[in-house]
PDBML (XML) file of the C-alpha atoms, coordinates in Angstrom:
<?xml version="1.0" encoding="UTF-8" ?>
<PDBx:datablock datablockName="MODEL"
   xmlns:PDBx="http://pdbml.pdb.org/schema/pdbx-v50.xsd"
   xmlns:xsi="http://www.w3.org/2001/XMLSchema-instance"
   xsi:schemaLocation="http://pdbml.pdb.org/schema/pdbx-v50.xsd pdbx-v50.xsd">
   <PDBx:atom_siteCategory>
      <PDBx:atom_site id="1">
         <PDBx:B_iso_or_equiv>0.00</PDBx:B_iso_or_equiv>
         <PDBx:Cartn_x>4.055</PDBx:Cartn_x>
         <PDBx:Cartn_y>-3.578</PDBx:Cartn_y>
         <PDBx:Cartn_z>2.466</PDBx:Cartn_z>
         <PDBx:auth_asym_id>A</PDBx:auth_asym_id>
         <PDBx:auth_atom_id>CA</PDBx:auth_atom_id>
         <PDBx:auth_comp_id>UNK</PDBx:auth_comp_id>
         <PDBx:auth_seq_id>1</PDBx:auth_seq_id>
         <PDBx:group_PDB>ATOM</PDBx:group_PDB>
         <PDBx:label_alt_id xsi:nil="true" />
         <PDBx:label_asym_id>A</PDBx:label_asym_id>
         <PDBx:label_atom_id>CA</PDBx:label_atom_id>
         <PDBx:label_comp_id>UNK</PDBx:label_comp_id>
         <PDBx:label_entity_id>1</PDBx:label_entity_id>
         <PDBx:label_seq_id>1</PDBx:label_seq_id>
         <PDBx:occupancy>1.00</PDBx:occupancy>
         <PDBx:pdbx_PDB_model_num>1</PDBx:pdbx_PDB_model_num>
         <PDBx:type_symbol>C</PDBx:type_symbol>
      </PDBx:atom_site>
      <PDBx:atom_site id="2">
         <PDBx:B_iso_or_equiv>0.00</PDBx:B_iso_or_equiv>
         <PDBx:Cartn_x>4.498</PDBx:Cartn_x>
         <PDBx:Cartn_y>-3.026</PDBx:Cartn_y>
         <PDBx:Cartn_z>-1.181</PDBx:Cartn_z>
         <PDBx:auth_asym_id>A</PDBx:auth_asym_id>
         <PDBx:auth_atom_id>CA</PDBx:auth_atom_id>
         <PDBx:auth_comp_id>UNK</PDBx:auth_comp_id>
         <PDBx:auth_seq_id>2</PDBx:auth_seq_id>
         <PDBx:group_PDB>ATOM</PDBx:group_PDB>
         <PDBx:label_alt_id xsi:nil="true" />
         <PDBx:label_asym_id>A</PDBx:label_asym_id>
         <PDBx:label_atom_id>CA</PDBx:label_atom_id>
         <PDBx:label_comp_id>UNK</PDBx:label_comp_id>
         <PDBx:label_entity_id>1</PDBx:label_entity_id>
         <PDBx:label_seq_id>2</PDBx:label_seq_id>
         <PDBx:occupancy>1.00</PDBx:occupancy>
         <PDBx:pdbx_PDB_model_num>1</PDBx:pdbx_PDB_model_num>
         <PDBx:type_symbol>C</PDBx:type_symbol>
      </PDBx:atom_site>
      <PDBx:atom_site id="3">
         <PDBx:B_iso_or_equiv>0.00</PDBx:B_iso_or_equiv>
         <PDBx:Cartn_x>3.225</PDBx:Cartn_x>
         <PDBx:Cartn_y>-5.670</PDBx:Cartn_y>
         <PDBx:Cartn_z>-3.923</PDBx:Cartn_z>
         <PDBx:auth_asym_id>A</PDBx:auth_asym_id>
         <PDBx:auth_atom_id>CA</PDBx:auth_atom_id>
         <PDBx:auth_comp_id>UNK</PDBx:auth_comp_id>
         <PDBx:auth_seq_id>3</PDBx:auth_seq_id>
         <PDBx:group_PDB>ATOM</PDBx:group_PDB>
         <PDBx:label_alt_id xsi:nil="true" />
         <PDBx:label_asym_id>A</PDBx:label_asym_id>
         <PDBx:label_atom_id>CA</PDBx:label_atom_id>
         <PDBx:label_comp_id>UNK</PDBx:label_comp_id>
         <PDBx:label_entity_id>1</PDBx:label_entity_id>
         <PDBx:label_seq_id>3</PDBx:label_seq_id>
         <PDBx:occupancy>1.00</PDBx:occupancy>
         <PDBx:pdbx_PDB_model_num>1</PDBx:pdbx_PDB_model_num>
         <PDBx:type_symbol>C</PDBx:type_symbol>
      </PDBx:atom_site>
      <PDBx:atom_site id="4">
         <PDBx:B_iso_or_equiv>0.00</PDBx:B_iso_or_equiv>
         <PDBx:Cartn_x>1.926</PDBx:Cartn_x>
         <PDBx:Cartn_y>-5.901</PDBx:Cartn_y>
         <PDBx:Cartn_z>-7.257</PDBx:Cartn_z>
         <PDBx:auth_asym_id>A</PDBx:auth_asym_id>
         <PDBx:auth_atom_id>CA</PDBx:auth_atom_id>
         <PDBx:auth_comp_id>UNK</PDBx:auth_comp_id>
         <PDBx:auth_seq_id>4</PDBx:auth_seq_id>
         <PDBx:group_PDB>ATOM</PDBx:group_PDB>
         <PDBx:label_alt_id xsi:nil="true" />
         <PDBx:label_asym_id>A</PDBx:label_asym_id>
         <PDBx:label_atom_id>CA</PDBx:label_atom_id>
         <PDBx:label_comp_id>UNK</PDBx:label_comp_id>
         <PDBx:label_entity_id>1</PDBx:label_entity_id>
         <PDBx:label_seq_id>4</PDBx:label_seq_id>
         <PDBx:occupancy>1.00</PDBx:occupancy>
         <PDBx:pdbx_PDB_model_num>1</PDBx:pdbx_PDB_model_num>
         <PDBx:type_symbol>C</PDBx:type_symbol>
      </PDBx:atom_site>
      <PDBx:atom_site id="5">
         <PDBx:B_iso_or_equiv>0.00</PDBx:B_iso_or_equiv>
         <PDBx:Cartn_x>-0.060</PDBx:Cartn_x>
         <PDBx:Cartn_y>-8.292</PDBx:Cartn_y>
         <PDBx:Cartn_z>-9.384</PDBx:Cartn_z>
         <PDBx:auth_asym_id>A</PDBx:auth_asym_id>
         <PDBx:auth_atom_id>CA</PDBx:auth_atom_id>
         <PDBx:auth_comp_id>UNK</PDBx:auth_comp_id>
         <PDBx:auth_seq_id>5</PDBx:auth_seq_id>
         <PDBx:group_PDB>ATOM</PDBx:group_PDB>
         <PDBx:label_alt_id xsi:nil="true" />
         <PDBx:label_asym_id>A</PDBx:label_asym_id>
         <PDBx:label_atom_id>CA</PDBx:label_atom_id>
         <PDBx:label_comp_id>UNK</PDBx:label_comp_id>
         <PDBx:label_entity_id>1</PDBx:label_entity_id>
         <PDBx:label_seq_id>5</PDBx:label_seq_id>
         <PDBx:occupancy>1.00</PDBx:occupancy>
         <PDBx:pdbx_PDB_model_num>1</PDBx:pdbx_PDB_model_num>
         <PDBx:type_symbol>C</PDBx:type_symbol>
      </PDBx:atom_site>
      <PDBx:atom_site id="6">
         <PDBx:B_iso_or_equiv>0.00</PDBx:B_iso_or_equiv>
         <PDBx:Cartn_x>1.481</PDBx:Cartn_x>
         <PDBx:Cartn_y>-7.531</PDBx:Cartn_y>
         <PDBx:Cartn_z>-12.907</PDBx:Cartn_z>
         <PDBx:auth_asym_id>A</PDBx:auth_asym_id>
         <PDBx:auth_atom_id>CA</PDBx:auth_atom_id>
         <PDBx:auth_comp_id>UNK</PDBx:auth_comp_id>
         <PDBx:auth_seq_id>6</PDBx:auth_seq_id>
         <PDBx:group_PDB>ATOM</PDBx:group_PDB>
         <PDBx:label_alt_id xsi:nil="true" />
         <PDBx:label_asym_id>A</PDBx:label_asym_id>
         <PDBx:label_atom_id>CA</PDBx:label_atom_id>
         <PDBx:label_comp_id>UNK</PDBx:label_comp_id>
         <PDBx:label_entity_id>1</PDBx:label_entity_id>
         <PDBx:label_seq_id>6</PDBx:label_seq_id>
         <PDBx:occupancy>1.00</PDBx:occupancy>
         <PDBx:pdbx_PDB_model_num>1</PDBx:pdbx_PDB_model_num>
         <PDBx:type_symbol>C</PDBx:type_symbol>
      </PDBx:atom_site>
      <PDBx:atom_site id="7">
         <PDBx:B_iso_or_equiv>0.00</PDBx:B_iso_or_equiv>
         <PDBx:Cartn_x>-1.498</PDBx:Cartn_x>
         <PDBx:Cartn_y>-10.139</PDBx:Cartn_y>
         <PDBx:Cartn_z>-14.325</PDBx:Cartn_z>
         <PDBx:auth_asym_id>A</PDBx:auth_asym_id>
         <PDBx:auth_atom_id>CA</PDBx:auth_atom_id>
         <PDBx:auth_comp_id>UNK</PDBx:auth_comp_id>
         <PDBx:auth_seq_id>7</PDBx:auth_seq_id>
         <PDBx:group_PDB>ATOM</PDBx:group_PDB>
         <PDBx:label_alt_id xsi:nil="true" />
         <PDBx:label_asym_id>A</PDBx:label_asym_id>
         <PDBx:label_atom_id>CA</PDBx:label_atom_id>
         <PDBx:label_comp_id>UNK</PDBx:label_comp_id>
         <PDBx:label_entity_id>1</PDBx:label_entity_id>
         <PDBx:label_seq_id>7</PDBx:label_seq_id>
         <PDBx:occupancy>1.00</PDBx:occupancy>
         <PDBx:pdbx_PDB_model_num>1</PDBx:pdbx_PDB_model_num>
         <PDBx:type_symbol>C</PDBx:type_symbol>
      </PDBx:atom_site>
      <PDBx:atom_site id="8">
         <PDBx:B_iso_or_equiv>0.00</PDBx:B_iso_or_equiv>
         <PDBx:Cartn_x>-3.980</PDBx:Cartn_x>
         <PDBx:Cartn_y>-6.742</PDBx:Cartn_y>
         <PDBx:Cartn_z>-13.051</PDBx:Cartn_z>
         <PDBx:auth_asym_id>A</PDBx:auth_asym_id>
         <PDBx:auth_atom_id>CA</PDBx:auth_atom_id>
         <PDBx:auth_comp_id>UNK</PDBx:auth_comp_id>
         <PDBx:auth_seq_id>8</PDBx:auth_seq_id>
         <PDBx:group_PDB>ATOM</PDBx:group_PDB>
         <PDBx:label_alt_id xsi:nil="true" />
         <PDBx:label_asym_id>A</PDBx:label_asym_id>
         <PDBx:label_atom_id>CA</PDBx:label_atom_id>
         <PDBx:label_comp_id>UNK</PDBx:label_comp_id>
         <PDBx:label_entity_id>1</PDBx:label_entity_id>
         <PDBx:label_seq_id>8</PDBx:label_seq_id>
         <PDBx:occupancy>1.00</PDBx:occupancy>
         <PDBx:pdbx_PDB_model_num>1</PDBx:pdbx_PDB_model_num>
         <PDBx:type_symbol>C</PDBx:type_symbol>
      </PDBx:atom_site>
      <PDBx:atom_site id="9">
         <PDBx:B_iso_or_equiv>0.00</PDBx:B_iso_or_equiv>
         <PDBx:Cartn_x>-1.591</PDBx:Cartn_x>
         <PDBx:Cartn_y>-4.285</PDBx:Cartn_y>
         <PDBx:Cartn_z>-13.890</PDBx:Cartn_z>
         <PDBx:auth_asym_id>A</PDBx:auth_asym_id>
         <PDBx:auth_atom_id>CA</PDBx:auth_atom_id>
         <PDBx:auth_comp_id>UNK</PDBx:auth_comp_id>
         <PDBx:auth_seq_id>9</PDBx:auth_seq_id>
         <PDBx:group_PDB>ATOM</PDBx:group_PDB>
         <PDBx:label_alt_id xsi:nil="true" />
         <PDBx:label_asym_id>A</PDBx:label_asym_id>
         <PDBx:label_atom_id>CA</PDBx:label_atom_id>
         <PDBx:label_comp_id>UNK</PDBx:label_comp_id>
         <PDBx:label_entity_id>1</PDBx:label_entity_id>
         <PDBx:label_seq_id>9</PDBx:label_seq_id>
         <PDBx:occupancy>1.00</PDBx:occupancy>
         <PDBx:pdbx_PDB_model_num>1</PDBx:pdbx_PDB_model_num>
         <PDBx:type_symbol>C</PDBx:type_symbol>
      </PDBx:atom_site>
      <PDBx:atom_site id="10">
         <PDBx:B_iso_or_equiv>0.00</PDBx:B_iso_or_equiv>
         <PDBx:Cartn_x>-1.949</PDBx:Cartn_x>
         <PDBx:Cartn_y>-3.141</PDBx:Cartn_y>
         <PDBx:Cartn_z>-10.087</PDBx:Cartn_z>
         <PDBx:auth_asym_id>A</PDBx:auth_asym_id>
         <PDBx:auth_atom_id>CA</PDBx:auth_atom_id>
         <PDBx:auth_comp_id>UNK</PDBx:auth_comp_id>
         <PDBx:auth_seq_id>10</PDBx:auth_seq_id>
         <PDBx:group_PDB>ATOM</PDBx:group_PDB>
         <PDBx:label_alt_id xsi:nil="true" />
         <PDBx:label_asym_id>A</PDBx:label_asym_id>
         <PDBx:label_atom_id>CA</PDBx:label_atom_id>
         <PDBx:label_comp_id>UNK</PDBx:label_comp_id>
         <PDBx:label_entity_id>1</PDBx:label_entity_id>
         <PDBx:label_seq_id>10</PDBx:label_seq_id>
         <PDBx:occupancy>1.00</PDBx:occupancy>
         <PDBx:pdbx_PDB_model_num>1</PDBx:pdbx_PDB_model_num>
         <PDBx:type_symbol>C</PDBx:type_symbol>
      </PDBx:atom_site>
      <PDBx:atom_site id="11">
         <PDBx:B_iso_or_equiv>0.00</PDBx:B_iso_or_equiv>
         <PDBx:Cartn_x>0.158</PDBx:Cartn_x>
         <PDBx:Cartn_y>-2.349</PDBx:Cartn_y>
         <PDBx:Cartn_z>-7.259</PDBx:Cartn_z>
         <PDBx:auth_asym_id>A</PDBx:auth_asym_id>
         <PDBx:auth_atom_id>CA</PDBx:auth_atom_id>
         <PDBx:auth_comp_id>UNK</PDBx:auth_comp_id>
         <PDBx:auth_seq_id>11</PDBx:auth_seq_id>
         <PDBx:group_PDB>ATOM</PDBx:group_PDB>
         <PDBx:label_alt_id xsi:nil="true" />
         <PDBx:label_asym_id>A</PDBx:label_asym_id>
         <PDBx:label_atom_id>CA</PDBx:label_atom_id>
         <PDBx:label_comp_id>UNK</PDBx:label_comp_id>
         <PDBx:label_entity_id>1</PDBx:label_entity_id>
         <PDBx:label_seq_id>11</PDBx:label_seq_id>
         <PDBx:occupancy>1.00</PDBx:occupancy>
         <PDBx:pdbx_PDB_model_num>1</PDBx:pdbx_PDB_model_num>
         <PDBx:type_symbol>C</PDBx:type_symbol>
      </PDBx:atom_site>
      <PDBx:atom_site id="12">
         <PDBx:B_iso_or_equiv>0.00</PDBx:B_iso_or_equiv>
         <PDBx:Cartn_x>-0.729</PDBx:Cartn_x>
         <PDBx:Cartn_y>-2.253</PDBx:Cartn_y>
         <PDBx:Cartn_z>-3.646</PDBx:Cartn_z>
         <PDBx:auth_asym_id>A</PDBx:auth_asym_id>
         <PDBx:auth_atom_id>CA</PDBx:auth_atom_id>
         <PDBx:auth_comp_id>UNK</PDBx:auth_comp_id>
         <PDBx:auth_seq_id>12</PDBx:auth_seq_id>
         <PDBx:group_PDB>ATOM</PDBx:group_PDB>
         <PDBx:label_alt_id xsi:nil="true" />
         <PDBx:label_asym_id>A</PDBx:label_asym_id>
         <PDBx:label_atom_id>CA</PDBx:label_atom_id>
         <PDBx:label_comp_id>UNK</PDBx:label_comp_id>
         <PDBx:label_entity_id>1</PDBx:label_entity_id>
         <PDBx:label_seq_id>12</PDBx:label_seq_id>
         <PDBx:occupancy>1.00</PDBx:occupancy>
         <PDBx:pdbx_PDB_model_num>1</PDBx:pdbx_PDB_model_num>
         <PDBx:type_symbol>C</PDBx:type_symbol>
      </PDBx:atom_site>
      <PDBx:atom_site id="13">
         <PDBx:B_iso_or_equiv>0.00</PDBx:B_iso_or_equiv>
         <PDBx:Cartn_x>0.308</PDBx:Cartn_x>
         <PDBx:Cartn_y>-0.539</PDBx:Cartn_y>
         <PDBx:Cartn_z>-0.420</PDBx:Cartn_z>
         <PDBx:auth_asym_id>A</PDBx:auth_asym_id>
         <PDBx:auth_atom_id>CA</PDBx:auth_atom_id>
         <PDBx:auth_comp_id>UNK</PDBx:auth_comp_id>
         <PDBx:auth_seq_id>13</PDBx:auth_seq_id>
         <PDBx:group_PDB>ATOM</PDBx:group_PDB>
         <PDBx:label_alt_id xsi:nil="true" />
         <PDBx:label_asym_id>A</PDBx:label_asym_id>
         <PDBx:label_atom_id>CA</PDBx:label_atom_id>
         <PDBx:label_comp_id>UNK</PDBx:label_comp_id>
         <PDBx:label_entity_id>1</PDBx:label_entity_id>
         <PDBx:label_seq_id>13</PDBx:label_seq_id>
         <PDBx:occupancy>1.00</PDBx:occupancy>
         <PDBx:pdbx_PDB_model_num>1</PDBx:pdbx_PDB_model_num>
         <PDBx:type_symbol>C</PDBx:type_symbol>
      </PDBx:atom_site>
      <PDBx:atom_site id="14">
         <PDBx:B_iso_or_equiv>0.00</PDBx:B_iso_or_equiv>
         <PDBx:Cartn_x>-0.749</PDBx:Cartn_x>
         <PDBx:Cartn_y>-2.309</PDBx:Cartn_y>
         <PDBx:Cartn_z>2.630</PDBx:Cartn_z>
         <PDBx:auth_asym_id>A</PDBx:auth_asym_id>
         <PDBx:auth_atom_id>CA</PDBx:auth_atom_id>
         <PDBx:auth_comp_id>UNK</PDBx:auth_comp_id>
         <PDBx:auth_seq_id>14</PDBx:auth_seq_id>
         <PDBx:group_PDB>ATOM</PDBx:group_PDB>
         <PDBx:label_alt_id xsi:nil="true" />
         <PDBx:label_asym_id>A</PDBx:label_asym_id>
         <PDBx:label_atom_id>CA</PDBx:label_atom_id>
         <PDBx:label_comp_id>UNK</PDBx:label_comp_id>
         <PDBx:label_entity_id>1</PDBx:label_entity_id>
         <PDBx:label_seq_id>14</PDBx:label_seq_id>
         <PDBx:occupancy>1.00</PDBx:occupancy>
         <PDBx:pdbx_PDB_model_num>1</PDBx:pdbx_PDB_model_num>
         <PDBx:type_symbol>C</PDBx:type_symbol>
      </PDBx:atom_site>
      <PDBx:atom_site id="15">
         <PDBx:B_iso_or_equiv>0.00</PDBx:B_iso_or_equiv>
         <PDBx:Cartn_x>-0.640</PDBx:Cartn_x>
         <PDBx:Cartn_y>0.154</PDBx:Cartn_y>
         <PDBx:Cartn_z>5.863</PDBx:Cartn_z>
         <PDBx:auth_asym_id>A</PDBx:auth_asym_id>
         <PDBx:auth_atom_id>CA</PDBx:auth_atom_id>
         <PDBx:auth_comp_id>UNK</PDBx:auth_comp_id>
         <PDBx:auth_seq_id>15</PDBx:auth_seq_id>
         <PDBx:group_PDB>ATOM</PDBx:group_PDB>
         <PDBx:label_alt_id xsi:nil="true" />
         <PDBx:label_asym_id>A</PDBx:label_asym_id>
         <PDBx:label_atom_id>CA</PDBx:label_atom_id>
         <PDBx:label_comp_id>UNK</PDBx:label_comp_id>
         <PDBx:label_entity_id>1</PDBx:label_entity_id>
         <PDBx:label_seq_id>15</PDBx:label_seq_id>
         <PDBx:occupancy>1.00</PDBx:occupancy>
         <PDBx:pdbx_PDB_model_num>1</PDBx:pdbx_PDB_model_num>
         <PDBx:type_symbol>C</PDBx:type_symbol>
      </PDBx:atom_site>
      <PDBx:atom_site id="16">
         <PDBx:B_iso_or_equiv>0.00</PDBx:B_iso_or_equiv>
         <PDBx:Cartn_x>-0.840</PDBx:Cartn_x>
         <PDBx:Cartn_y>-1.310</PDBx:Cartn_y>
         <PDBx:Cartn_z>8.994</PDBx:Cartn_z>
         <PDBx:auth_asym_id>A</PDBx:auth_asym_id>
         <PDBx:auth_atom_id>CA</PDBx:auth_atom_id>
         <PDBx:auth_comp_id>UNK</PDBx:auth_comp_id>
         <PDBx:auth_seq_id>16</PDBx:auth_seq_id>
         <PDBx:group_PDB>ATOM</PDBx:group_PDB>
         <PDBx:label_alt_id xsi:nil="true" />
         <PDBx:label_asym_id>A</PDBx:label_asym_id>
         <PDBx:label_atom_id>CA</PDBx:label_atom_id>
         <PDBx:label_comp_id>UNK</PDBx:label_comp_id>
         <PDBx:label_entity_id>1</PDBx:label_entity_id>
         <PDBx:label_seq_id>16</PDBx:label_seq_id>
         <PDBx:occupancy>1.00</PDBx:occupancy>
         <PDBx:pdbx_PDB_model_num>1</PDBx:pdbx_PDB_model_num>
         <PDBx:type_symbol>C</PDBx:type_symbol>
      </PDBx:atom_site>
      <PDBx:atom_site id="17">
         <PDBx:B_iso_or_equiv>0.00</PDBx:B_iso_or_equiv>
         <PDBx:Cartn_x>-0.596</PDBx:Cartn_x>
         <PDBx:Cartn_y>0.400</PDBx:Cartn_y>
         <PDBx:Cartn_z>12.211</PDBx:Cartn_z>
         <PDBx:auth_asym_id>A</PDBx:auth_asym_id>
         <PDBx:auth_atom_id>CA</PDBx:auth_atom_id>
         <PDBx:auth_comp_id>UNK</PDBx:auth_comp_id>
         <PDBx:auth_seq_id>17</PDBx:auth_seq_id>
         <PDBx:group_PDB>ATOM</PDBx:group_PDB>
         <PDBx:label_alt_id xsi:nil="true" />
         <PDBx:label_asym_id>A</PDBx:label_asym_id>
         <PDBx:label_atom_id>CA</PDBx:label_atom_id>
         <PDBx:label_comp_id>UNK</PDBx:label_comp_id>
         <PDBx:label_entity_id>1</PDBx:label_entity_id>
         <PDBx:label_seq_id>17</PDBx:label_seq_id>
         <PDBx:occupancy>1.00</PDBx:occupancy>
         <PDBx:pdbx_PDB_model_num>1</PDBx:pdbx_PDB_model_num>
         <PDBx:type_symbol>C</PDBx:type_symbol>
      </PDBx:atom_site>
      <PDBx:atom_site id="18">
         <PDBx:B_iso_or_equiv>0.00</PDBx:B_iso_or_equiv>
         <PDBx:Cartn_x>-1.095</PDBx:Cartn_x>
         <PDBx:Cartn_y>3.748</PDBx:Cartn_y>
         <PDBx:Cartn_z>11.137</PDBx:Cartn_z>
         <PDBx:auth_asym_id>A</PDBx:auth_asym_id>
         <PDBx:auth_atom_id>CA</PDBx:auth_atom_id>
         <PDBx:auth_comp_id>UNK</PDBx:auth_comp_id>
         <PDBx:auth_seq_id>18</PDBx:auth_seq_id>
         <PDBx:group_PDB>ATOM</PDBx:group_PDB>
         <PDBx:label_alt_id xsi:nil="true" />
         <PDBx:label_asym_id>A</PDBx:label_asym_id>
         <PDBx:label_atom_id>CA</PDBx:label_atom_id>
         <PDBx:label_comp_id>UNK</PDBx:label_comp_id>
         <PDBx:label_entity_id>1</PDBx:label_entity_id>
         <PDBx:label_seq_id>18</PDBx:label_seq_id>
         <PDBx:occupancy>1.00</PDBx:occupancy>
         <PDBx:pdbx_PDB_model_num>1</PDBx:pdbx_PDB_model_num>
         <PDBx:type_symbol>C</PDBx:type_symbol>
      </PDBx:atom_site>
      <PDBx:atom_site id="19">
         <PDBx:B_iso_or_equiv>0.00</PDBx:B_iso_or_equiv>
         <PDBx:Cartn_x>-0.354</PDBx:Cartn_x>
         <PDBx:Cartn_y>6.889</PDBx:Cartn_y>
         <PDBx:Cartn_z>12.337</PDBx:Cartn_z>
         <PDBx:auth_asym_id>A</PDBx:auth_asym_id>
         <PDBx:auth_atom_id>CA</PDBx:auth_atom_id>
         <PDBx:auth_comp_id>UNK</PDBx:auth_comp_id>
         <PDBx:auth_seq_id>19</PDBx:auth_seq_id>
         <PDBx:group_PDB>ATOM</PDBx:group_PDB>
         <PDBx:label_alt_id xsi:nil="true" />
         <PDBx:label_asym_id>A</PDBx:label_asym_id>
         <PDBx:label_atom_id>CA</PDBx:label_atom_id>
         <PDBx:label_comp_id>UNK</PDBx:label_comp_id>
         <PDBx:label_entity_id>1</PDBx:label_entity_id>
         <PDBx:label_seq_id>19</PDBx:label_seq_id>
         <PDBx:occupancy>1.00</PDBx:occupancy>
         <PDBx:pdbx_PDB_model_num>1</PDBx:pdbx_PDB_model_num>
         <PDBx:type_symbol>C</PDBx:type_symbol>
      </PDBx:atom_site>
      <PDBx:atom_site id="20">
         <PDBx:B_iso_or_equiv>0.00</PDBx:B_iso_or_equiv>
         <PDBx:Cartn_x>-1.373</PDBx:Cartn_x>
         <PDBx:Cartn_y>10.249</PDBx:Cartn_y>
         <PDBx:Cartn_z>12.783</PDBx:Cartn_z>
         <PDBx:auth_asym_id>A</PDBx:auth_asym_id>
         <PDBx:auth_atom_id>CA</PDBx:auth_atom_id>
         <PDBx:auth_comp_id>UNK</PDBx:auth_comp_id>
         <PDBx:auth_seq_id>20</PDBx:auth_seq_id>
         <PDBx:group_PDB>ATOM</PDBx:group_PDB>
         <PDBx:label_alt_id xsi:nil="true" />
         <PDBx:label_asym_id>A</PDBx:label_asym_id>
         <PDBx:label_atom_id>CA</PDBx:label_atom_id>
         <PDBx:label_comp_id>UNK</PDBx:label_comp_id>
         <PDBx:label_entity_id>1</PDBx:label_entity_id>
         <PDBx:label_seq_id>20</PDBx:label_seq_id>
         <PDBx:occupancy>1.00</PDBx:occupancy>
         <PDBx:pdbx_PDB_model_num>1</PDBx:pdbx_PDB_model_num>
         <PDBx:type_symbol>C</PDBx:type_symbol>
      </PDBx:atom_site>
      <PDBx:atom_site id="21">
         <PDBx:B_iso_or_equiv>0.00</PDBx:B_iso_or_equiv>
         <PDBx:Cartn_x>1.686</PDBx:Cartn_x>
         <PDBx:Cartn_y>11.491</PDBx:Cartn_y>
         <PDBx:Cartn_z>10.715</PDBx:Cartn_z>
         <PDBx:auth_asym_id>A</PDBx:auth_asym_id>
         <PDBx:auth_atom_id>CA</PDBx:auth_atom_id>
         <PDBx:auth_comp_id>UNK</PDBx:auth_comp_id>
         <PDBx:auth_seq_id>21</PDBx:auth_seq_id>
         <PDBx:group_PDB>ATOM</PDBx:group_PDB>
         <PDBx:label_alt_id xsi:nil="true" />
         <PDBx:label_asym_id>A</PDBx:label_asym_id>
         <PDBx:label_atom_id>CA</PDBx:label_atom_id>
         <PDBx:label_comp_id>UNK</PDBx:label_comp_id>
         <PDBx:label_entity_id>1</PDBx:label_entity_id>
         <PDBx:label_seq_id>21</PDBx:label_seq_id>
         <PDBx:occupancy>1.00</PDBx:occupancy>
         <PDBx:pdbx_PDB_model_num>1</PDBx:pdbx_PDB_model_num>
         <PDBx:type_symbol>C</PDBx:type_symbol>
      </PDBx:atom_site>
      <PDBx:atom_site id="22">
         <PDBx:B_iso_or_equiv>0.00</PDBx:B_iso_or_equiv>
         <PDBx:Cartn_x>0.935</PDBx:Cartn_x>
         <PDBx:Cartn_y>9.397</PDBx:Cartn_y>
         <PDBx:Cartn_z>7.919</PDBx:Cartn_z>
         <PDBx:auth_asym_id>A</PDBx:auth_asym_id>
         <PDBx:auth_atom_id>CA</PDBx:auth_atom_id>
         <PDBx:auth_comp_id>UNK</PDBx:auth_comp_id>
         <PDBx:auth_seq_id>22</PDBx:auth_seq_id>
         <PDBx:group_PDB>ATOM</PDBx:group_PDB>
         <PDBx:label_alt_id xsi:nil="true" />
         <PDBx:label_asym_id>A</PDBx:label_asym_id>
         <PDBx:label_atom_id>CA</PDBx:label_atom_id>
         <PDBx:label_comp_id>UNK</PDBx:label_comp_id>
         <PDBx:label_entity_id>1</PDBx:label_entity_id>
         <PDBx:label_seq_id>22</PDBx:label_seq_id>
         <PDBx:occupancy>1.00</PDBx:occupancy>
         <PDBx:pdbx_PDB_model_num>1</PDBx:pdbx_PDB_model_num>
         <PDBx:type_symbol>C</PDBx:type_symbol>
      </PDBx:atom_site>
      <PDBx:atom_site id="23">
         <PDBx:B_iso_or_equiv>0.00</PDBx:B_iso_or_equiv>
         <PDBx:Cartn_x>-1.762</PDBx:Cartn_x>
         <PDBx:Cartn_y>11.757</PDBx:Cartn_y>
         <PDBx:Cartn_z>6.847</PDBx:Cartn_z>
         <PDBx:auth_asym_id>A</PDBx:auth_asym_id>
         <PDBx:auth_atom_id>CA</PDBx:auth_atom_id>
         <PDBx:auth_comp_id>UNK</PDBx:auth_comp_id>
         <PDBx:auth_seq_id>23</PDBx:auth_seq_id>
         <PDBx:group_PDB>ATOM</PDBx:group_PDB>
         <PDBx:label_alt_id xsi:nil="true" />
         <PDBx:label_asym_id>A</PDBx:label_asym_id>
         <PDBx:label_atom_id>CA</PDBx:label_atom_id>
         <PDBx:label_comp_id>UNK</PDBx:label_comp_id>
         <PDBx:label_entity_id>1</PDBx:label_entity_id>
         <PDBx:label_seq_id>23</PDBx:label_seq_id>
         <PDBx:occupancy>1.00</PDBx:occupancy>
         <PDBx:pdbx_PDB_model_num>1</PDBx:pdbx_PDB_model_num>
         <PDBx:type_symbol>C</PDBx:type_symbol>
      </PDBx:atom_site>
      <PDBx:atom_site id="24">
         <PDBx:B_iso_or_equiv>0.00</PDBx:B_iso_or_equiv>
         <PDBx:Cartn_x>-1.056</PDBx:Cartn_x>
         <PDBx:Cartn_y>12.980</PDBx:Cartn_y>
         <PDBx:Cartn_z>3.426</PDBx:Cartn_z>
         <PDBx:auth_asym_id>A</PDBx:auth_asym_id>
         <PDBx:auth_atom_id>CA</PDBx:auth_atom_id>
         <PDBx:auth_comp_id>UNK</PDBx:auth_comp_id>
         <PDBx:auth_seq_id>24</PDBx:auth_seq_id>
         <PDBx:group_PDB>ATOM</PDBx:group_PDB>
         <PDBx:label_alt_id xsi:nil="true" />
         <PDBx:label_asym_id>A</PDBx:label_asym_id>
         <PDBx:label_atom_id>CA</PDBx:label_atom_id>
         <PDBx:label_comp_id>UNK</PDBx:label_comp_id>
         <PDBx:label_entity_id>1</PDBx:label_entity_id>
         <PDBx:label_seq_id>24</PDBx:label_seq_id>
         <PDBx:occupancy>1.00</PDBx:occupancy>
         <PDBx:pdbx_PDB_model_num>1</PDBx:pdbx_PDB_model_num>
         <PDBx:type_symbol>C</PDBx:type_symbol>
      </PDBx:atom_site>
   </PDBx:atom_siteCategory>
</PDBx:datablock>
């Protein structure tokens, strides 16, 4: 899941059941 909070000038990447192939 994607999101920001533009008031921190941040954005976010939630990753949830990861996997092996995600490495990078």
């Amino acid at each position: 899941t994607i999101s920001r909070d533009i008031a921190e000038n941040k954005v976010f990447l939630q990753m949830n059941s990861l996997k092996p192939e995600d490495t990078a």
